[in-house]
N, C-alpha and C. Protein backbone atom coordinates (compact mmCIF):
# COMPACT_ATOMS: atom_id res chain seq x y z
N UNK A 1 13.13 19.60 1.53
CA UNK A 1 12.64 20.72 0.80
C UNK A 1 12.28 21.80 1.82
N UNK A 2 12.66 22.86 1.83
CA UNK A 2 12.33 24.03 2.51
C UNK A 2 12.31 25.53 1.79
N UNK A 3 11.46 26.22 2.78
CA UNK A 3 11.09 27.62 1.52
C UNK A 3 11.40 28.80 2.95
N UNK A 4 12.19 29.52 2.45
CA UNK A 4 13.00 30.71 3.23
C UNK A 4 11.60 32.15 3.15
N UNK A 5 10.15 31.76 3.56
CA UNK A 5 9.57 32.47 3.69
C UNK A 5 9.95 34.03 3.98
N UNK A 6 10.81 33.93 4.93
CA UNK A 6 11.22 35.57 5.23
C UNK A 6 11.82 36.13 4.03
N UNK A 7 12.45 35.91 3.09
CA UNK A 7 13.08 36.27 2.08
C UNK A 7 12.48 37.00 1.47
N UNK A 8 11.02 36.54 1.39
CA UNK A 8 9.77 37.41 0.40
C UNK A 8 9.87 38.54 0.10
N UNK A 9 9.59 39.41 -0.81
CA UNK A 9 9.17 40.51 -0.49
C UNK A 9 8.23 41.12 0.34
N UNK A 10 6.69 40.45 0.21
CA UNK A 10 5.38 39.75 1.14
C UNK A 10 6.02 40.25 2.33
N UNK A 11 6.72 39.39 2.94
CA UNK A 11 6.86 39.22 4.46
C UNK A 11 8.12 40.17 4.96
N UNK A 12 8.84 40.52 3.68
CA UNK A 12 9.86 41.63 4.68
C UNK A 12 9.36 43.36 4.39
N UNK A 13 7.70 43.36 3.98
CA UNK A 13 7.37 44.82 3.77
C UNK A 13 5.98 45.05 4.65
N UNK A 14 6.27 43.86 5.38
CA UNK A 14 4.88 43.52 6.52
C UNK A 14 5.22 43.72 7.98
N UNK A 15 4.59 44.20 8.63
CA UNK A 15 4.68 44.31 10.18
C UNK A 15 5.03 43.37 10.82
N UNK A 16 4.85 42.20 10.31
CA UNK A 16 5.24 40.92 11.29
C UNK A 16 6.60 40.86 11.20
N UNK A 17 7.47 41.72 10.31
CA UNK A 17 8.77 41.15 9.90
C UNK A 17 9.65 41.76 10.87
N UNK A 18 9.42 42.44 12.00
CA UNK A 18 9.83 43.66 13.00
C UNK A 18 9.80 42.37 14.06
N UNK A 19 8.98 41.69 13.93
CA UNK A 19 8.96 40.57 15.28
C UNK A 19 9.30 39.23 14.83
N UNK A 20 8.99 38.93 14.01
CA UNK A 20 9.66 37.54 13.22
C UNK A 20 10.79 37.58 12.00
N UNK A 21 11.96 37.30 12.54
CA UNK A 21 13.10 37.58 11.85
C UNK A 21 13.50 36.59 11.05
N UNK A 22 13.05 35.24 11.13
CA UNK A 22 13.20 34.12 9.94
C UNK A 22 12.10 32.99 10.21
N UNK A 23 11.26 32.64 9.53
CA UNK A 23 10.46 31.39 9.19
C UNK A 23 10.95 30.89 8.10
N UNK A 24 10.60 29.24 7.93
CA UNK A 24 11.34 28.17 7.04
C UNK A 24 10.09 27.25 7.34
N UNK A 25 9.35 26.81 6.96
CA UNK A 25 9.09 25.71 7.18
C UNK A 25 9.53 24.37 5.89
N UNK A 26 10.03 23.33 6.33
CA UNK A 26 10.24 21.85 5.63
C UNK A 26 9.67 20.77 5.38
N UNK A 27 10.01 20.01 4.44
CA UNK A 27 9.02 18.54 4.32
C UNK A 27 10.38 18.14 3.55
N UNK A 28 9.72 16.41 4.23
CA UNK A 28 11.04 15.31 3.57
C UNK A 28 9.81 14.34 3.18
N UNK A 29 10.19 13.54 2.46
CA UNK A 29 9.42 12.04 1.80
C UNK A 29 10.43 11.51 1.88
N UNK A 30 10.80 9.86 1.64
CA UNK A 30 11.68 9.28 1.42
C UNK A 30 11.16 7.54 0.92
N UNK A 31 11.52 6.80 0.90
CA UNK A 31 11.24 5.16 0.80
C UNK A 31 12.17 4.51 0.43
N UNK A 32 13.21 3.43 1.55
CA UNK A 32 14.18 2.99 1.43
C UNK A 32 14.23 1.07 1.66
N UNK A 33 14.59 0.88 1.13
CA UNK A 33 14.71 -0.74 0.94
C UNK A 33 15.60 -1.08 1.98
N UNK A 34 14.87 -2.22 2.76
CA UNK A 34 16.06 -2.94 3.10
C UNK A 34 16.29 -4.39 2.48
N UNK A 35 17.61 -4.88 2.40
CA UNK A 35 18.06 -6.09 2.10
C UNK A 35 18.43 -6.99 2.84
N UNK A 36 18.90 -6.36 3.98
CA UNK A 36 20.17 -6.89 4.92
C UNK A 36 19.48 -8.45 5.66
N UNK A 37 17.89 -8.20 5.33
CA UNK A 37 17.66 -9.52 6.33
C UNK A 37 17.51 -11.01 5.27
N UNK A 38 17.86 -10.74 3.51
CA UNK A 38 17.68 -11.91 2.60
C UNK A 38 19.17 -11.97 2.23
N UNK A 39 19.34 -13.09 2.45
CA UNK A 39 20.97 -13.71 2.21
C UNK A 39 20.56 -14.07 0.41
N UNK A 40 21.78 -13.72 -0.09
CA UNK A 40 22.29 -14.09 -1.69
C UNK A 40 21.42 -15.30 -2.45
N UNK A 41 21.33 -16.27 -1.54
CA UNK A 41 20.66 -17.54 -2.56
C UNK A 41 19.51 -18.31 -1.59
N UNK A 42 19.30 -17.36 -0.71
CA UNK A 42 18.08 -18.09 1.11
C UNK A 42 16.68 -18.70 -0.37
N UNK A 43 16.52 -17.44 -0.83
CA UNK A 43 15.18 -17.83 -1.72
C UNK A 43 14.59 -19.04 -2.28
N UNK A 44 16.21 -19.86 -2.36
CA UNK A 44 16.26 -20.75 -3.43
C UNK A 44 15.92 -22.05 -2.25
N UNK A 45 16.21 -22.00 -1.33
CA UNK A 45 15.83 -22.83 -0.26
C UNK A 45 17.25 -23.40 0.18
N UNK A 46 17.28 -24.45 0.59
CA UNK A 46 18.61 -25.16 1.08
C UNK A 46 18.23 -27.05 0.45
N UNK A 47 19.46 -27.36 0.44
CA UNK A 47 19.30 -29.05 0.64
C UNK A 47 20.35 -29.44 1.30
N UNK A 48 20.07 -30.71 2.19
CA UNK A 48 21.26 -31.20 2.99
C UNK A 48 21.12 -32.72 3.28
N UNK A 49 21.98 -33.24 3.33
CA UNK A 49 22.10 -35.06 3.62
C UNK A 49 21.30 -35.37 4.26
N UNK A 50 20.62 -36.21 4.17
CA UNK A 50 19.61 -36.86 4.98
C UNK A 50 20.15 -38.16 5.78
N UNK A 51 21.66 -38.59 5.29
CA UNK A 51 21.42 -40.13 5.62
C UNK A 51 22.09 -41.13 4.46
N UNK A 52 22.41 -42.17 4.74
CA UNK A 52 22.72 -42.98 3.38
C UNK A 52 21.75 -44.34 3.82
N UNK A 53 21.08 -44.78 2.52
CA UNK A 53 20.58 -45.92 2.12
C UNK A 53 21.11 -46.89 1.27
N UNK A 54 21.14 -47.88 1.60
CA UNK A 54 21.22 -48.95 0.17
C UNK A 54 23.00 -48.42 -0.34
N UNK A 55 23.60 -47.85 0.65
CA UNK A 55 25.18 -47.17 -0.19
C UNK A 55 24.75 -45.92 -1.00
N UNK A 56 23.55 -45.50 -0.99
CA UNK A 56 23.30 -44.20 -1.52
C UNK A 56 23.03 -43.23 -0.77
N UNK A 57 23.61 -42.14 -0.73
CA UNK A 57 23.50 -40.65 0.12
C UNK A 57 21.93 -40.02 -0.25
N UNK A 58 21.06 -39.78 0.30
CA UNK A 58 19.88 -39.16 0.27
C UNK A 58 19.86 -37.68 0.93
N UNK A 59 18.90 -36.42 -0.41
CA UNK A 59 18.85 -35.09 -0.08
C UNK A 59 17.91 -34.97 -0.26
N UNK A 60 17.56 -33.91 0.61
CA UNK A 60 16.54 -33.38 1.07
C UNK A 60 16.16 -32.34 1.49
N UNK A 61 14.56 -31.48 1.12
CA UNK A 61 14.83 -29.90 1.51
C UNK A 61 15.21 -29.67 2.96
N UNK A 62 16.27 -28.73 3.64
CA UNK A 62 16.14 -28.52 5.05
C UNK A 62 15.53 -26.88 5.23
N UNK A 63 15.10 -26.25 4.05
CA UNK A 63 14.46 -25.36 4.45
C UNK A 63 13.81 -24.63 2.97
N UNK A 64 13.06 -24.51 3.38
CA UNK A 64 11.99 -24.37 2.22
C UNK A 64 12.28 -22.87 1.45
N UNK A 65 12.28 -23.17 0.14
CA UNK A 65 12.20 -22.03 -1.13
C UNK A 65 11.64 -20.96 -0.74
N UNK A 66 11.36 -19.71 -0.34
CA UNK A 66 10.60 -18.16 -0.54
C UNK A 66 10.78 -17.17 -1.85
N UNK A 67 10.03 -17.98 -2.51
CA UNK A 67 10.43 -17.22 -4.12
C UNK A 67 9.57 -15.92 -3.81
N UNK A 68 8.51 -15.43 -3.38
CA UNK A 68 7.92 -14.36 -3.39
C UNK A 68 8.15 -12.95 -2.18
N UNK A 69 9.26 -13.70 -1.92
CA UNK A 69 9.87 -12.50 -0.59
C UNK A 69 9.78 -10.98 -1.73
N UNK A 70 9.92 -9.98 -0.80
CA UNK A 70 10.01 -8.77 -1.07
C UNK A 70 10.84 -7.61 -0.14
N UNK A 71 11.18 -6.71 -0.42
CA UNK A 71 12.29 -5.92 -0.08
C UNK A 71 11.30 -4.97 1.54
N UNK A 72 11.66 -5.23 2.81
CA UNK A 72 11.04 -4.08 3.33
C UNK A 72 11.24 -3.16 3.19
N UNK A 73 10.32 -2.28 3.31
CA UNK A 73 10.19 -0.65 2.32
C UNK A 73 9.95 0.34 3.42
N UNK A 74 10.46 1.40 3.88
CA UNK A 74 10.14 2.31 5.19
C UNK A 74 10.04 3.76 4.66
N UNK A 75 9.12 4.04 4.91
CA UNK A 75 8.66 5.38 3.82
C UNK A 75 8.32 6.35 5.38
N UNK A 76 9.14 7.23 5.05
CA UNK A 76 9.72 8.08 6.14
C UNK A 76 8.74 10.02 5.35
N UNK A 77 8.53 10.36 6.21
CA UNK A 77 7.81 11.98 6.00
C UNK A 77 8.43 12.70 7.43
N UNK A 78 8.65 14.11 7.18
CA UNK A 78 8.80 14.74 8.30
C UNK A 78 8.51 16.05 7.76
N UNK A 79 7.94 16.76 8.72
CA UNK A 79 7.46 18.27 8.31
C UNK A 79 7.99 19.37 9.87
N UNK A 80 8.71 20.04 8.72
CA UNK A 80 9.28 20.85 9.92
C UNK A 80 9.14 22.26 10.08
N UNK A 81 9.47 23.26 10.72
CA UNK A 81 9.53 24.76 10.96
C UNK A 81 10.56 25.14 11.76
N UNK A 82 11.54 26.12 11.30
CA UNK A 82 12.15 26.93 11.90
C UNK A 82 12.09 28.28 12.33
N UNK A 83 11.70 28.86 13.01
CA UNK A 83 11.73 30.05 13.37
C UNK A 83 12.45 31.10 14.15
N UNK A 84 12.90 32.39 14.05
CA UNK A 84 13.25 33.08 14.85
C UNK A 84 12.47 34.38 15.25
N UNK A 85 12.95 34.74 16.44
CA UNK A 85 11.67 36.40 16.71
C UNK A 85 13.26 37.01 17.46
N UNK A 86 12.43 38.28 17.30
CA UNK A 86 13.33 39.74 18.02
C UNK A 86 14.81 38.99 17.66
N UNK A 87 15.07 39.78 16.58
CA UNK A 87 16.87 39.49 15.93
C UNK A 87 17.46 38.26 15.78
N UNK A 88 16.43 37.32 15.98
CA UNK A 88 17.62 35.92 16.49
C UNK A 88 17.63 35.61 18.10
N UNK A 89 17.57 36.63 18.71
CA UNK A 89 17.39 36.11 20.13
C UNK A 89 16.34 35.16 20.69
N UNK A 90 15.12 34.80 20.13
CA UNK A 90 14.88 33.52 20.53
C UNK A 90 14.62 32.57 19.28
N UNK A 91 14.59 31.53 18.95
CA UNK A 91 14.64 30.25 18.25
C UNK A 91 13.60 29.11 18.24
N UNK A 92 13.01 28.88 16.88
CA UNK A 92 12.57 27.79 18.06
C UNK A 92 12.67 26.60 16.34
N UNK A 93 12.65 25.57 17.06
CA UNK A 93 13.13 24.37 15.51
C UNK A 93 11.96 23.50 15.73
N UNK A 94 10.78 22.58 15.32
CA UNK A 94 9.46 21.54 15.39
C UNK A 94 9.76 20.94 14.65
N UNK A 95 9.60 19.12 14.75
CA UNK A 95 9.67 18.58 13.84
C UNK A 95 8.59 17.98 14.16
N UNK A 96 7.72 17.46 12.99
CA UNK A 96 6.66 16.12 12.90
C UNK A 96 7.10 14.80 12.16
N UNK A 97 7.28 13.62 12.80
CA UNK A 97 8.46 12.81 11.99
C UNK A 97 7.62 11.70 11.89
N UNK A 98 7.40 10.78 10.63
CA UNK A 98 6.84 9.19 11.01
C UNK A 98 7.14 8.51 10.29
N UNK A 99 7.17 7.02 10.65
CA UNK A 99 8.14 6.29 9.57
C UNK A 99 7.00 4.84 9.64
N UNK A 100 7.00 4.70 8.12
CA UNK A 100 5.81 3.38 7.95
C UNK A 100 6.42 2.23 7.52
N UNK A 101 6.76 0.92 7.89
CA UNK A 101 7.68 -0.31 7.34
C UNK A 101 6.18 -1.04 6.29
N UNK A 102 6.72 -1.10 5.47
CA UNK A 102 5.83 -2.29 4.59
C UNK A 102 6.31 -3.48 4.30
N UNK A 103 5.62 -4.29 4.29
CA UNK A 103 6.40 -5.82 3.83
C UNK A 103 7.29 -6.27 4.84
N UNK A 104 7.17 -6.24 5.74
CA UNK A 104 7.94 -6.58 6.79
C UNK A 104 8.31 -8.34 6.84
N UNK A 105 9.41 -8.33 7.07
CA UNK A 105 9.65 -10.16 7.16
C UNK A 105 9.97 -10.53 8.12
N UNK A 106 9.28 -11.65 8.73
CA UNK A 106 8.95 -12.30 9.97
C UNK A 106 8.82 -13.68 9.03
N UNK A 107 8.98 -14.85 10.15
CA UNK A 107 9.06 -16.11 10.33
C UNK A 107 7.57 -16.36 10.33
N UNK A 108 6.85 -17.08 9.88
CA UNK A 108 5.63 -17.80 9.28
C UNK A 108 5.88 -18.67 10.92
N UNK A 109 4.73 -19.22 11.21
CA UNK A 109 4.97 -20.48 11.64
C UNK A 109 4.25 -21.94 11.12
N UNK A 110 4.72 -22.98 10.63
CA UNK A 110 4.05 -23.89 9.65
C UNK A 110 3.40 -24.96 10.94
N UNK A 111 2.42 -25.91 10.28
CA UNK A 111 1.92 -27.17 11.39
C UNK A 111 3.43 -27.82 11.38
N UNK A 112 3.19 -28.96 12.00
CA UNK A 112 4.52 -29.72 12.47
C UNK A 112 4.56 -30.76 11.10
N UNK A 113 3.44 -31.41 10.60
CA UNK A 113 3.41 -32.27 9.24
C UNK A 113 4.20 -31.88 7.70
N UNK A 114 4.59 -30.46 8.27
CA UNK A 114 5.37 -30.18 7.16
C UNK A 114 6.62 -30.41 6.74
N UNK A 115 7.32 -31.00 7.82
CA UNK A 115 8.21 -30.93 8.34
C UNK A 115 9.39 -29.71 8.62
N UNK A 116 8.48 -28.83 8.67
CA UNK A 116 9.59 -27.57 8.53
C UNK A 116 8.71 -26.48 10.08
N UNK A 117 9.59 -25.87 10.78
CA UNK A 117 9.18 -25.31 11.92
C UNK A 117 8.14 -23.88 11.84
N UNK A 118 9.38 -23.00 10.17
CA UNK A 118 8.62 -21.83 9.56
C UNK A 118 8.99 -21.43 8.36
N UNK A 119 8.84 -20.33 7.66
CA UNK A 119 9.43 -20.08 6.88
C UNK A 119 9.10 -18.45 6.77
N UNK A 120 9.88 -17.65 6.18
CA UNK A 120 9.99 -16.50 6.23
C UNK A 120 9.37 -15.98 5.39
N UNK A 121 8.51 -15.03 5.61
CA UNK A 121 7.51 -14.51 4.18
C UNK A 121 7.66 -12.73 4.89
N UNK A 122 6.91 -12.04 4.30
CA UNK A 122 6.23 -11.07 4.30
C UNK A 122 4.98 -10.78 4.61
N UNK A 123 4.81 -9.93 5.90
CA UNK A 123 3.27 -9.87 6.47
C UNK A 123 2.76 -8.68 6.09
């Protein structure tokens, strides 16, 4: 979003407009998901052979369910200004930029009795 301040009437029937030949200042918001780090069916957990007993094949979790995962979210702002003085001959462009991750997913780490090393949640 940006506003072509010089355009004004205000500012092109004003003295400053003899020395400042274009101001703009901008602002962005944004908030974007990522996916890329939850595979199609991870949530659901895994199972895998354990072994055969007695002539019977035994399964077992090899990595544990995360039904409450959530999407990391990065909510981005930037506020900007463009300016020019004397015709265009000098320039000058500022940005203020910051970007906030929420829900971030990282590896848990579990005790060893669980039998599982970690599991992936949201901090």
């Amino acid at each position: 979003l940006g506003y072509n301040l010089h355009s004004e009437d205000f500012f092109q029937g004003s003295s400053i407009s003899q020395v400042v030949t274009k101001i703009k200042p901008r602002f962005s918001y944004g908030v974007n998901g990522n996916q890329e780090v939850l595979s199609n069916y991870g949530v659901n957990g895994a199972y895998g052979s354990q072994g055969v007993y007695n002539g019977q094949t035994g399964y077992a979790n090899s990595a544990l369910p995360t039904l409450g995962l959530l999407w990391e979210k990065a909510t981005t702002i930037n506020f900007g200004l463009d300016a020019s003085f004397l015709n265009d001959r000098i320039s000058i462009i500022a940005d203020i930029y910051s970007r906030d991750i929420k829900d971030k997913l990282a590896n848990l780490t579990l005790p060893y009795y669980t039998g599982f090393s970690s599991i992936l949640t949201n901090n």
